[in-house]
C-alpha atoms as a PDB file:
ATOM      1  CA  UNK A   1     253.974  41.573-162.853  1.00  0.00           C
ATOM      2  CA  UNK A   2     254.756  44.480-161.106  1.00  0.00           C
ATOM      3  CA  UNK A   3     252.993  47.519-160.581  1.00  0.00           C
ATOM      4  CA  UNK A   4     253.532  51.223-159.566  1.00  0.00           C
ATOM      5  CA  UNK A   5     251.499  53.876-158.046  1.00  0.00           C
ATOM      6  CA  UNK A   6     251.739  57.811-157.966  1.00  0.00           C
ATOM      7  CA  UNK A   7     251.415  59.074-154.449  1.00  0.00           C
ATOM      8  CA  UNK A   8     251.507  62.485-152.588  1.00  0.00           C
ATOM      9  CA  UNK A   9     254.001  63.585-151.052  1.00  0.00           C
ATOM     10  CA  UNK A  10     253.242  65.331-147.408  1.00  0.00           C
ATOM     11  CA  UNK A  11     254.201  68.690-146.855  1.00  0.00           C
ATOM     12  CA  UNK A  12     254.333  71.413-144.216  1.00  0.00           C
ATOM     13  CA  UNK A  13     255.399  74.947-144.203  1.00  0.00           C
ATOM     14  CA  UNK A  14     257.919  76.488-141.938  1.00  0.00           C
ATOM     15  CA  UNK A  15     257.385  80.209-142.590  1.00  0.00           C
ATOM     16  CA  UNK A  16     260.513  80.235-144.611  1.00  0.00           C
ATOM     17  CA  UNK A  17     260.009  77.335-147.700  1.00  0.00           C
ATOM     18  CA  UNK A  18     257.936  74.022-147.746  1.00  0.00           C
ATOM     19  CA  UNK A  19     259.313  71.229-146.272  1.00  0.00           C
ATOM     20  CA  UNK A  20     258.596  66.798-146.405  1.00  0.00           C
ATOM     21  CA  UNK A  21     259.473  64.054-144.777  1.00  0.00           C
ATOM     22  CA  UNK A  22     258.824  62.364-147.922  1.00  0.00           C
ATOM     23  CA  UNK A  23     255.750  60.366-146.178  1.00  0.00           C
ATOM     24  CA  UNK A  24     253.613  59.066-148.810  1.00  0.00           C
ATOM     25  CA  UNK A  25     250.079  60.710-149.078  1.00  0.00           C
ATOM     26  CA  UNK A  26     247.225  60.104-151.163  1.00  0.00           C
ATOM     27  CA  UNK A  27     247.316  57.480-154.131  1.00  0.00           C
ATOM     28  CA  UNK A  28     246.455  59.369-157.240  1.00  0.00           C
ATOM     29  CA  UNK A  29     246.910  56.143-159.666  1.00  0.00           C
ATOM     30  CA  UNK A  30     248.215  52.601-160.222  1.00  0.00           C
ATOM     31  CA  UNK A  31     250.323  51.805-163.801  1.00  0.00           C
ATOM     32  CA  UNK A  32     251.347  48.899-165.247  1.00  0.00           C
ATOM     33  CA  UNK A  33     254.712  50.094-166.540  1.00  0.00           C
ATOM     34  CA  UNK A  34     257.192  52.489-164.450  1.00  0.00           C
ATOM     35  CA  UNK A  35     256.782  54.875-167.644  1.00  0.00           C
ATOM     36  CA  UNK A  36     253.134  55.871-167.207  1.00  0.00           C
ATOM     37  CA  UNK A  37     253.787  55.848-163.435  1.00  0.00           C
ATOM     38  CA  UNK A  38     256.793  58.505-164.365  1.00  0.00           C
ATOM     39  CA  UNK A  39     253.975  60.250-166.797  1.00  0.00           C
ATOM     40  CA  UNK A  40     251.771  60.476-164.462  1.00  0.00           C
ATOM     41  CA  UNK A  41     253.954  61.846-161.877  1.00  0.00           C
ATOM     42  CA  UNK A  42     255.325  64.658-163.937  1.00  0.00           C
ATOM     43  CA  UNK A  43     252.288  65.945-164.680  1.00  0.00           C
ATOM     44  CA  UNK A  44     251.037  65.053-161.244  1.00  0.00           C
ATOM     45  CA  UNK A  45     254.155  67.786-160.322  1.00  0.00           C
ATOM     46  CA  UNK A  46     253.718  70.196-162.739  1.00  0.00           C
ATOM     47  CA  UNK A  47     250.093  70.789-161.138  1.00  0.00           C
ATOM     48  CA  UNK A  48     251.458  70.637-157.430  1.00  0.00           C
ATOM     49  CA  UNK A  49     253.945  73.482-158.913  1.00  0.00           C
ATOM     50  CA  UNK A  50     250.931  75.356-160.182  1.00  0.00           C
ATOM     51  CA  UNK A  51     248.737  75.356-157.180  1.00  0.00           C
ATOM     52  CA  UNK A  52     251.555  76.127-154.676  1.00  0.00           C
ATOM     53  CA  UNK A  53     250.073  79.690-153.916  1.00  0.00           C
ATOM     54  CA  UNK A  54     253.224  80.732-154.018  1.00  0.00           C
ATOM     55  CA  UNK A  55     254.451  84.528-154.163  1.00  0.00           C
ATOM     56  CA  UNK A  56     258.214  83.182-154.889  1.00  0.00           C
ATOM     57  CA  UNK A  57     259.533  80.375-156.374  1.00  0.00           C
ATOM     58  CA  UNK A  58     262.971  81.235-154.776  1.00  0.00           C
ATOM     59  CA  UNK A  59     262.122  80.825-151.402  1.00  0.00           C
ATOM     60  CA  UNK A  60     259.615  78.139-151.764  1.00  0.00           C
ATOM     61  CA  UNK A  61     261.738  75.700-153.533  1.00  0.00           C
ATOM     62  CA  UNK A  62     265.067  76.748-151.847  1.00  0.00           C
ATOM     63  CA  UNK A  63     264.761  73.463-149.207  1.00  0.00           C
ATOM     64  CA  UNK A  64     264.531  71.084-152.394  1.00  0.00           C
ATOM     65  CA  UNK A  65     268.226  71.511-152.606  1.00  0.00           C
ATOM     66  CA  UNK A  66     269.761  68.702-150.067  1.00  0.00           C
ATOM     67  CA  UNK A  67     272.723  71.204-148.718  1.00  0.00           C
ATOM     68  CA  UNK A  68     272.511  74.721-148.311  1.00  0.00           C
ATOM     69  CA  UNK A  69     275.536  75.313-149.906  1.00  0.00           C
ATOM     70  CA  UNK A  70     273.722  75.200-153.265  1.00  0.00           C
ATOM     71  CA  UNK A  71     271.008  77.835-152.211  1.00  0.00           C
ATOM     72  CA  UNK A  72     272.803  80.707-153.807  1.00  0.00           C
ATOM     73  CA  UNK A  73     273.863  78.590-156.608  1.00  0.00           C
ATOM     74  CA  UNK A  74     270.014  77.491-157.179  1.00  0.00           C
ATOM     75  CA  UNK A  75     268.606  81.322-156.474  1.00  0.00           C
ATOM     76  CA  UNK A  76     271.144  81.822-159.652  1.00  0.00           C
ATOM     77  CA  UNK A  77     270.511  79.509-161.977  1.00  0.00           C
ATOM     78  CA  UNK A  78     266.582  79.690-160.980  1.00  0.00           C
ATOM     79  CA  UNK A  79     266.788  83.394-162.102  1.00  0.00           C
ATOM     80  CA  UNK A  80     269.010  82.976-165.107  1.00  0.00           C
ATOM     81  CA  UNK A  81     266.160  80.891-166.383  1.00  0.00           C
ATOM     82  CA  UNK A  82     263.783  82.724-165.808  1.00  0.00           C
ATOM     83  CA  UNK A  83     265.670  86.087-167.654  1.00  0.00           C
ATOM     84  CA  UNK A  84     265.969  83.858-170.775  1.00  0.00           C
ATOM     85  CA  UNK A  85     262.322  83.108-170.624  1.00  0.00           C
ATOM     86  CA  UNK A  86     261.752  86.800-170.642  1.00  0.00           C
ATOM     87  CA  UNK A  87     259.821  86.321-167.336  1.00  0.00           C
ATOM     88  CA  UNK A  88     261.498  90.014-166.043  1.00  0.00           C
ATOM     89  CA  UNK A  89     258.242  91.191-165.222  1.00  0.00           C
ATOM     90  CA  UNK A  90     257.856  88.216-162.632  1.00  0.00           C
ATOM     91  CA  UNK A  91     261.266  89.034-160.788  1.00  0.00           C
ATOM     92  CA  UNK A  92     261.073  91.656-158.368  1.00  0.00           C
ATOM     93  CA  UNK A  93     264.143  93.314-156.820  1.00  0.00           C
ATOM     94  CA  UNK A  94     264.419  94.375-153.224  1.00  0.00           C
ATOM     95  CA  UNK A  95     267.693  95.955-151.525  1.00  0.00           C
ATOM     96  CA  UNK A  96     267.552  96.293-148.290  1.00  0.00           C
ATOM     97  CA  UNK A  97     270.315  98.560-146.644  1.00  0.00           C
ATOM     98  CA  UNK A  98     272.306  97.464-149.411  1.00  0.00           C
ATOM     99  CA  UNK A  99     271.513  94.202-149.199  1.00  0.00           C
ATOM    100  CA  UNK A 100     269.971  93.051-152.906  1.00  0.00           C
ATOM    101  CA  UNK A 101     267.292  90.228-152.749  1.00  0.00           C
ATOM    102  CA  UNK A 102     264.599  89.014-155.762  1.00  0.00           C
ATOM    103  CA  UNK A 103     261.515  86.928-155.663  1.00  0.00           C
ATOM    104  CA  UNK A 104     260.383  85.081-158.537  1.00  0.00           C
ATOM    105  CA  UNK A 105     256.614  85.204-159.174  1.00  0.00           C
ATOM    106  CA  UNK A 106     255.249  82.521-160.900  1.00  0.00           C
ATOM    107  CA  UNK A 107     254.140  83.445-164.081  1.00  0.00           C
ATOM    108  CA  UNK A 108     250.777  81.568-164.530  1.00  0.00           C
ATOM    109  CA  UNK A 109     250.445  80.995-168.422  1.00  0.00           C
ATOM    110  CA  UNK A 110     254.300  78.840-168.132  1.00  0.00           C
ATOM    111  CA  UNK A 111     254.854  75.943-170.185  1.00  0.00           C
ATOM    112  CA  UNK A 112     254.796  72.769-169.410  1.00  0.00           C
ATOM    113  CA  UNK A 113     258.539  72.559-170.346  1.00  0.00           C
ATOM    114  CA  UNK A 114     259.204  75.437-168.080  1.00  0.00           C
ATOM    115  CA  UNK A 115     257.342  74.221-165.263  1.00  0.00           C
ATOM    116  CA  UNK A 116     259.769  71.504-166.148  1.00  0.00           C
ATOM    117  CA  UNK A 117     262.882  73.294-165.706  1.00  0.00           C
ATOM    118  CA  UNK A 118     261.972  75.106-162.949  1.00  0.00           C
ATOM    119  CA  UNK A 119     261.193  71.780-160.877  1.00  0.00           C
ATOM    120  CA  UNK A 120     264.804  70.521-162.291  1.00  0.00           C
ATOM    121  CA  UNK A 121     266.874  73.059-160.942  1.00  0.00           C
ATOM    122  CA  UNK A 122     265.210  73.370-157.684  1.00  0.00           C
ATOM    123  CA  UNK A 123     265.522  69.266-157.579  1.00  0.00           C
ATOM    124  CA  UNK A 124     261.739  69.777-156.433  1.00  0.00           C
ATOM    125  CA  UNK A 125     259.124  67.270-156.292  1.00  0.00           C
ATOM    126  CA  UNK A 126     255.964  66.915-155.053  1.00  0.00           C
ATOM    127  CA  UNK A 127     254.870  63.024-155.383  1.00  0.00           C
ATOM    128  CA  UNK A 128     256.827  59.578-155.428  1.00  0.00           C
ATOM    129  CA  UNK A 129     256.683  56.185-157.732  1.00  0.00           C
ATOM    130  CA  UNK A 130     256.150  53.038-155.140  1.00  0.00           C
ATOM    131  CA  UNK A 131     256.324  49.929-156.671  1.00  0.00           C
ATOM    132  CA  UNK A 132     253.706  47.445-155.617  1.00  0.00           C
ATOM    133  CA  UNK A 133     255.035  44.629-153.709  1.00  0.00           C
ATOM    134  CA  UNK A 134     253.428  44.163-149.768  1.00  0.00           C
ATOM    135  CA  UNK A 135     250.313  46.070-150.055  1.00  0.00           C
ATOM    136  CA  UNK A 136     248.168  46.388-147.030  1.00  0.00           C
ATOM    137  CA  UNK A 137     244.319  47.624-147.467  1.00  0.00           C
ATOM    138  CA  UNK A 138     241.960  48.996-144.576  1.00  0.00           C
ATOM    139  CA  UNK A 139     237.594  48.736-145.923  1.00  0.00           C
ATOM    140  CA  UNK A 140     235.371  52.067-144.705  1.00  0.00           C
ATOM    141  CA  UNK A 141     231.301  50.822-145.240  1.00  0.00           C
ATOM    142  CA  UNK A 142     229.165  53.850-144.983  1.00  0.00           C
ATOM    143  CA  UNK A 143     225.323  53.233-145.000  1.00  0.00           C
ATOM    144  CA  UNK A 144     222.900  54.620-147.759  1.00  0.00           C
ATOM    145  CA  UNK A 145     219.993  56.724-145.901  1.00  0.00           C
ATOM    146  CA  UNK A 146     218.221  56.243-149.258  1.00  0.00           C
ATOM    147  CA  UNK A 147     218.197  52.638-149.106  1.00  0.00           C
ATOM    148  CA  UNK A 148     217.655  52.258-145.491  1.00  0.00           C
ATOM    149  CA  UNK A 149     215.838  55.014-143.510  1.00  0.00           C
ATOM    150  CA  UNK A 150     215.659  56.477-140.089  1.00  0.00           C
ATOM    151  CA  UNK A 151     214.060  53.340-138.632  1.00  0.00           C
ATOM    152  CA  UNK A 152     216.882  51.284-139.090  1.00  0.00           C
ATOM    153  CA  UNK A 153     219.584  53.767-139.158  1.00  0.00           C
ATOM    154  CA  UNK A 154     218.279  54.549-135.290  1.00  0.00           C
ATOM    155  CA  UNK A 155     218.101  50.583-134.729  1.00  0.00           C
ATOM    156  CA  UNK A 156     221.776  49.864-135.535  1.00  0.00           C
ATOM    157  CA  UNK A 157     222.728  52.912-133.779  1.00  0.00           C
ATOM    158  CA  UNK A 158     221.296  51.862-130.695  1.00  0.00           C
ATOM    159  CA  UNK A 159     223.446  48.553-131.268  1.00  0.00           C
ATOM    160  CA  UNK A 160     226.054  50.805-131.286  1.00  0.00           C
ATOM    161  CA  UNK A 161     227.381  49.425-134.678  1.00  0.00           C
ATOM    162  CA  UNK A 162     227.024  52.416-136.566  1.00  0.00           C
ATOM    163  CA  UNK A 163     228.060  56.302-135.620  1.00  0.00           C
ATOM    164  CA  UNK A 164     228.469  59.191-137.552  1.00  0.00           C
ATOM    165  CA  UNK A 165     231.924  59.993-138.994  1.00  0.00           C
ATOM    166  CA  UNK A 166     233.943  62.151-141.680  1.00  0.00           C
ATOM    167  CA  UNK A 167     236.064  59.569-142.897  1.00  0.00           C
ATOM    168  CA  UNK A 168     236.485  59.287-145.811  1.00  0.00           C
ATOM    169  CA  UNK A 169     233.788  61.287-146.491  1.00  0.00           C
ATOM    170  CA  UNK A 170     231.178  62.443-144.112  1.00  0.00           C
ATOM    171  CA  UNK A 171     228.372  59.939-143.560  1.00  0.00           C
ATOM    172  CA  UNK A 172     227.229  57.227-141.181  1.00  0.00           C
ATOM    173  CA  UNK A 173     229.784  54.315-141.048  1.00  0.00           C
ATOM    174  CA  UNK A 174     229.036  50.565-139.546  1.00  0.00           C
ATOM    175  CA  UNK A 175     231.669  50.319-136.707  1.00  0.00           C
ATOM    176  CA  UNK A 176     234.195  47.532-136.497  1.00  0.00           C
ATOM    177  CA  UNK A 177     234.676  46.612-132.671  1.00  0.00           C
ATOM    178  CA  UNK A 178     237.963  44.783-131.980  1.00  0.00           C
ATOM    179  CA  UNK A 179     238.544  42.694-128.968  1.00  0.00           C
ATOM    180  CA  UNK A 180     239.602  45.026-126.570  1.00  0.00           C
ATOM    181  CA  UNK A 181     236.935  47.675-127.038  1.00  0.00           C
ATOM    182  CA  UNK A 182     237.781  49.790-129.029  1.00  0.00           C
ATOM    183  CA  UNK A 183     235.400  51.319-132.088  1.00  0.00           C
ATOM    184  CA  UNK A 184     236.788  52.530-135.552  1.00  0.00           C
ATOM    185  CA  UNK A 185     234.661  52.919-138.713  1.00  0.00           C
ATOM    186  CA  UNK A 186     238.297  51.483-140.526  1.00  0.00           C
ATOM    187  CA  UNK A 187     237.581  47.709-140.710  1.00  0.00           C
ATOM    188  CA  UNK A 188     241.477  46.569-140.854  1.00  0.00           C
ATOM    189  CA  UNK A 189     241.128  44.535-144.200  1.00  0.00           C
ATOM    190  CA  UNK A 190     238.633  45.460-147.125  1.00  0.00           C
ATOM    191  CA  UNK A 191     237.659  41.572-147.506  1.00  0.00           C
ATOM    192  CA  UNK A 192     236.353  41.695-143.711  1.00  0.00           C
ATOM    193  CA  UNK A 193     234.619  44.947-144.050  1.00  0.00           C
ATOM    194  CA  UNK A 194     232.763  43.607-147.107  1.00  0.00           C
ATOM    195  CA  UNK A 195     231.836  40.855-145.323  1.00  0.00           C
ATOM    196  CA  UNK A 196     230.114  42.372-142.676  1.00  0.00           C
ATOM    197  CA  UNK A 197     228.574  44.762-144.835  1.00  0.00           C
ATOM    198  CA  UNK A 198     226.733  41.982-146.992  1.00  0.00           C
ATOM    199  CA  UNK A 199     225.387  40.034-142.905  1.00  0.00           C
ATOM    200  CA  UNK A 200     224.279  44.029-142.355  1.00  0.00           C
ATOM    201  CA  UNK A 201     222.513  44.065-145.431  1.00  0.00           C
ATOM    202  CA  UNK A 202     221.147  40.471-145.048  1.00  0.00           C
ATOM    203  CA  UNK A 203     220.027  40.862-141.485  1.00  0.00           C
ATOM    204  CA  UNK A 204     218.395  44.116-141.961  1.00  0.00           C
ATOM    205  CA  UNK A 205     216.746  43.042-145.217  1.00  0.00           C
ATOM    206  CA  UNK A 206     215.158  40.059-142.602  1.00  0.00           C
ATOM    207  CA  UNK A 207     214.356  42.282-139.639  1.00  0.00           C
ATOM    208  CA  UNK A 208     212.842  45.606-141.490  1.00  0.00           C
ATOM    209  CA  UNK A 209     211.082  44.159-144.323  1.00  0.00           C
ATOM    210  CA  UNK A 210     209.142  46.604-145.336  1.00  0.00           C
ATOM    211  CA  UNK A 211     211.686  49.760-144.095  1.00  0.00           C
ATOM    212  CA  UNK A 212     214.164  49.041-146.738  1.00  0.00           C
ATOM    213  CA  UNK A 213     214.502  50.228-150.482  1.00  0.00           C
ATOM    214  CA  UNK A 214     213.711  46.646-151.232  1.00  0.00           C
ATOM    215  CA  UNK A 215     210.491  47.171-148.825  1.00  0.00           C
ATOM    216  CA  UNK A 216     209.191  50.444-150.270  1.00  0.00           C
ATOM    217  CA  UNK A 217     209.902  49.539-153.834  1.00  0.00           C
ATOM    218  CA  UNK A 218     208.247  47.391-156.611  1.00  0.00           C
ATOM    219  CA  UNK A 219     211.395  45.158-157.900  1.00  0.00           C
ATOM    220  CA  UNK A 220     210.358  45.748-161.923  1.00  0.00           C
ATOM    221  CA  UNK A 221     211.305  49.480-160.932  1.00  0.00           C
ATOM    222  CA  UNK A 222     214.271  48.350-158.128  1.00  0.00           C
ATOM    223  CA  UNK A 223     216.931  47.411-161.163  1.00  0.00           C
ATOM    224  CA  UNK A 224     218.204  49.275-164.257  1.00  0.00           C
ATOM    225  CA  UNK A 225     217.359  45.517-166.245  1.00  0.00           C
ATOM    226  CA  UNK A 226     214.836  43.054-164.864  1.00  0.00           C
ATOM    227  CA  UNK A 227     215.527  40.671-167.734  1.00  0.00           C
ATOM    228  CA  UNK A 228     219.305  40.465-166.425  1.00  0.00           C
ATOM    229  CA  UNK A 229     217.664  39.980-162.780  1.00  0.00           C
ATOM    230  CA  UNK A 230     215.820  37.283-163.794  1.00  0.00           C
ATOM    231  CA  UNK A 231     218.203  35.500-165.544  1.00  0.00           C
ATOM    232  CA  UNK A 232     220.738  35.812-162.618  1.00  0.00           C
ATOM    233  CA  UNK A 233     218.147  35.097-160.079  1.00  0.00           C
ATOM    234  CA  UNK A 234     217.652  31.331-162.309  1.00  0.00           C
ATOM    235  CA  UNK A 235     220.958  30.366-160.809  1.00  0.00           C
ATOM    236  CA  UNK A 236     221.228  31.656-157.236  1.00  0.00           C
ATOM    237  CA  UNK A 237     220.293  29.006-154.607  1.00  0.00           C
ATOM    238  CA  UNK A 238     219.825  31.456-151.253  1.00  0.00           C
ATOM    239  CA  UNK A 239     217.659  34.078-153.345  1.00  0.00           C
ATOM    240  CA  UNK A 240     215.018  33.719-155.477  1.00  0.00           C
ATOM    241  CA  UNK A 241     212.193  35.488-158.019  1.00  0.00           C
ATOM    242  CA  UNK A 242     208.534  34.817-156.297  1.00  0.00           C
ATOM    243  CA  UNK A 243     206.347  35.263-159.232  1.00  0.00           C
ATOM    244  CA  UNK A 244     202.314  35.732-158.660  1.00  0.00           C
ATOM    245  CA  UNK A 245     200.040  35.540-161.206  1.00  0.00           C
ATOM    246  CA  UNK A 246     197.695  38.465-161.060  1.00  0.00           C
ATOM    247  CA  UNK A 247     193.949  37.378-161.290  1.00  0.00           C
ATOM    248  CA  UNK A 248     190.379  39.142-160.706  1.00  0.00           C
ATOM    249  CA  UNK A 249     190.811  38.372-157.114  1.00  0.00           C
ATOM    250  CA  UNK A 250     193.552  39.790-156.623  1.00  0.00           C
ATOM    251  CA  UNK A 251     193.980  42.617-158.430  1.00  0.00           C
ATOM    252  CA  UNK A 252     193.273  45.104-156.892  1.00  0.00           C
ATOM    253  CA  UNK A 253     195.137  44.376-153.653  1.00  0.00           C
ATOM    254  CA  UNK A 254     198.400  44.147-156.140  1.00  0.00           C
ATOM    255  CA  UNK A 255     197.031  47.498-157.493  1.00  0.00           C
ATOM    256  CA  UNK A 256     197.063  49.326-154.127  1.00  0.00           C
ATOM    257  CA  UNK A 257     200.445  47.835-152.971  1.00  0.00           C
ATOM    258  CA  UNK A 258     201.836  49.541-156.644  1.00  0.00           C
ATOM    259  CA  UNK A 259     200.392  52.474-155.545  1.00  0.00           C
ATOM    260  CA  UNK A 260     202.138  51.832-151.956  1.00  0.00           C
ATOM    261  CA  UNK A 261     205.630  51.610-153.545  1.00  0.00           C
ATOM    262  CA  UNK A 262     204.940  55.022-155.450  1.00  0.00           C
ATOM    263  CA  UNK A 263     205.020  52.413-158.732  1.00  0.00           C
ATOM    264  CA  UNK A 264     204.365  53.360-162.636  1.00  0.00           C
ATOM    265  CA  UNK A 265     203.763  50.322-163.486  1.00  0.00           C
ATOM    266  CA  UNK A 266     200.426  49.019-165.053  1.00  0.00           C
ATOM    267  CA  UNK A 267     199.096  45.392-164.052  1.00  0.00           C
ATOM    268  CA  UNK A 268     196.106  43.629-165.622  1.00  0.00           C
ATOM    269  CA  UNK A 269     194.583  40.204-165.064  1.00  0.00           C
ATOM    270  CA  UNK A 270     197.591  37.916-166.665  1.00  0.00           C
ATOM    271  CA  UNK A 271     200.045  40.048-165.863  1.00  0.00           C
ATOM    272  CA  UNK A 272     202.899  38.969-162.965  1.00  0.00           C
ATOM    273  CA  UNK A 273     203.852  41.019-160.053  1.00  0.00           C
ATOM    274  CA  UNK A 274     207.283  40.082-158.864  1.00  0.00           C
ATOM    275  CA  UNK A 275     209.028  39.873-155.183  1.00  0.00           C
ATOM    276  CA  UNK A 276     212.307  38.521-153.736  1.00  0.00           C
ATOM    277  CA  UNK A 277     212.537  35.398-151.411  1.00  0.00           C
ATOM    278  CA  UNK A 278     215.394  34.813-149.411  1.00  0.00           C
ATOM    279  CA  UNK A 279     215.704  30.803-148.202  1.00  0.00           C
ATOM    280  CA  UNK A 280     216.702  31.790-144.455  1.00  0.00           C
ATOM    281  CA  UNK A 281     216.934  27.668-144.118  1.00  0.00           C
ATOM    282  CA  UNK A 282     220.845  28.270-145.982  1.00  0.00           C
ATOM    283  CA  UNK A 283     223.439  30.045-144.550  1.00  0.00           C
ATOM    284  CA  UNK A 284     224.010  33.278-146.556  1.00  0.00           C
ATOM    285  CA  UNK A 285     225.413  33.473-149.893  1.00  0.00           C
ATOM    286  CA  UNK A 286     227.610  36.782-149.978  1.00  0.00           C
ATOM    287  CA  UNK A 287     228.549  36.544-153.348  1.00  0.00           C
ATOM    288  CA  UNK A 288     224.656  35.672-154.481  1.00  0.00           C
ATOM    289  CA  UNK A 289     223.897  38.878-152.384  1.00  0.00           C
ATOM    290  CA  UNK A 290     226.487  41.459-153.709  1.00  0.00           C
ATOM    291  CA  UNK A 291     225.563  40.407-157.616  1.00  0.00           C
ATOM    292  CA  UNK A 292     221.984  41.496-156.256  1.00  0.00           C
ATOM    293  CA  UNK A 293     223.099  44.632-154.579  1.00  0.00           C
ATOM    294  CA  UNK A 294     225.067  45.527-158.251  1.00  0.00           C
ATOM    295  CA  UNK A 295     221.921  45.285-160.111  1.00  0.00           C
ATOM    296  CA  UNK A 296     220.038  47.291-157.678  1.00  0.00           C
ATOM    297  CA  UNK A 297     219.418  51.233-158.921  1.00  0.00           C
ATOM    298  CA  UNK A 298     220.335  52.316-155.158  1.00  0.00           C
ATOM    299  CA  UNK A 299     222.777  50.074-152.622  1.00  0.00           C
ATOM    300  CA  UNK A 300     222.896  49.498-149.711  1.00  0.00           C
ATOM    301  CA  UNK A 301     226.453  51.291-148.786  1.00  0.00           C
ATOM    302  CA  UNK A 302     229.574  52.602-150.720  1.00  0.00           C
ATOM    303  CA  UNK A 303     232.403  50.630-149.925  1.00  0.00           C
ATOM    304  CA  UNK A 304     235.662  52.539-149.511  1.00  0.00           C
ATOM    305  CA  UNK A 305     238.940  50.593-150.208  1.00  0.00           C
ATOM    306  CA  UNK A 306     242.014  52.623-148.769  1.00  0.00           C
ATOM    307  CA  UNK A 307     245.364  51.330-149.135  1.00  0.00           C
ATOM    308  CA  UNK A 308     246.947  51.767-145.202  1.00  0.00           C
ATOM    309  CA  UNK A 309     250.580  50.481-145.809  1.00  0.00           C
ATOM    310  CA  UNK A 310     253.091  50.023-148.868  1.00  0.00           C
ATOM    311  CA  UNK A 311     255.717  47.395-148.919  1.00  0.00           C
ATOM    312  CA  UNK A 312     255.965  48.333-145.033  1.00  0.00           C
ATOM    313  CA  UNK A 313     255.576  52.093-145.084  1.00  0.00           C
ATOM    314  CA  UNK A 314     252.148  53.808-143.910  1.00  0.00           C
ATOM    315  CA  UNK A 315     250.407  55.682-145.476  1.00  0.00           C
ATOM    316  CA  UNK A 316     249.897  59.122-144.224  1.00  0.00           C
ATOM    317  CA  UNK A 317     245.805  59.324-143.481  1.00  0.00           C
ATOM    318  CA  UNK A 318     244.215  61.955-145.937  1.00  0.00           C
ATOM    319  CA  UNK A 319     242.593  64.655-143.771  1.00  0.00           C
ATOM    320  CA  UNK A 320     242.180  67.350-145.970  1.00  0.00           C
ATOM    321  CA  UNK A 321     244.423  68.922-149.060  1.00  0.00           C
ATOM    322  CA  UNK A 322     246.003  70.917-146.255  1.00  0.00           C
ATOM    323  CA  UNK A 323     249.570  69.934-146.282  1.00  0.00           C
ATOM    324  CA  UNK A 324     249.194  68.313-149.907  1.00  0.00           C
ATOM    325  CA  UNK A 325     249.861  69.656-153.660  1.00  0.00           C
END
């Protein structure tokens, strides 16, 4: 079944009117039926016609029109319009040495409708429908300080597999190093980049076992529902729930490692004090590790999914809203 996205379009300005190539931008939402994509987009347009910071509608939206021919005839009809909307306020007459010019101000309480009209006679738009066919996505992993710390933030930096970077949003990112030397914080396909965020995770849960979220907290008070935990811990076969049975021996050495972790919680003789165990005799189980990591109150990393390429057309990278509506 197909389905169909809503993307920027990319624009620049040429001192005179706004101008695309009609390269796709920014992906503001997937549809299941070409009618909520075409939804979506109008009002998607009607916002980008809003926002324009415009000071004239005339000479903004004059390059929408494919031949020039039709500028006079648009600068008409566009005007026309906006008499019958009573809008006369908003158009502004110049003559210079005889020669009579207008601008159109937008008028900022319009209608949708007449946002509507406006965008049909200029033949403007600001976004295009793609229909999903060949999609091609790039993964972004940037590290949780939170979860981690400056110990082994400064340890994988050294390794040189994680640098700072603004992309997509400004953070530290684990670096993908292809053959030939290169560094990018873009891992080329989202599948690999979660892949080597889960061995990060693993391997730095191993090595820093006490300088990790995991380390520093008591698990009871590491999840938003320890009964769900335990239950999904029952039937992983790489991780596992150690469970010790608080007595009057050891008490109060479980007591001072609560108070360690910064933990509210209130142990007695009976009680259980809980712990993960990782079986490093089995190779790792990513999918037993990322069901962990979703229970957890704070992960490891966001992971950013960003499409790069649509049924063989690039995306245009996202900078900043400079250049976009």
């Amino acid at each position: 079944m197909s389905q169909y996205s809503v993307h920027k379009l990319w624009f620049y300005y040429n001192d005179e009117w706004y101008e695309t190539d009609n390269e796709l931008g920014p992906c503001l939402g997937v549809f299941d039926t070409y009618d909520e994509a075409l939804k979506a987009k109008a009002q998607a347009d009607r916002q980008s016609l809003r926002k324009i910071s415009s000071y004239d509608w005339l000479s903004d939206l004059a390059n929408f029109i494919d031949n020039s021919i039709y500028e006079s005839t648009f600068e008409t009809q566009l005007l026309a319009y906006a008499r019958a909307q009573n809008w006369h306020e908003f158009i502004i007459e110049h003559n210079n040495n005889g020669r009579v010019y207008y601008d159109l101000n937008p008028p900022k309480d319009a209608t949708e409708d007449q946002l509507d009209q406006v965008l049909a006679i200029a033949n403007a738009s600001f976004h295009r429908i793609v229909e999903y066919k060949d999609v091609k996505e790039c993964g972004y992993i940037k590290l949780n300080y939170d979860f981690w710390g400056e110990k082994v933030f400064d340890k994988l930096k050294a390794d040189g597999v994680l640098e700072n970077r603004s992309t997509p949003d400004k953070g530290f990112y684990l670096i993908y190093k292809p053959l030939k030397g290169r560094k990018s914080a873009k891992f080329p396909a989202y599948d690999m980049a979660l892949d080597f965020g889960l061995e990060c995770t693993y391997n730095c849960i191993q090595e820093f076992e006490e300088f990790n979220y995991l380390g520093k907290t008591y698990l009871e008070d590491a999840v938003s529902n320890f009964t769900m935990l335990k239950a999904y811990l029952n039937n992983c076969q790489t991780i596992a729930l150690k469970e010790e049975v608080i007595s009057a021996e050891n008490l109060k050495s479980i007591q001072s490692c609560l108070k360690k972790m910064k933990s509210t919680a209130q142990k007695s003789v009976g009680d259980s004090f809980f712990s993960l165990s990782f079986d490093q005799g089995k190779e790792l189980n990513k999918k037993e590790l990322s069901g962990l990591i979703e229970l957890l109150k704070v992960k490891p990393y966001n992971m950013y999914r960003v499409v790069q390429e649509i049924n063989g057309e690039e995306i245009k990278a996202y900078v900043s809203e400079a250049g976009l509506f």
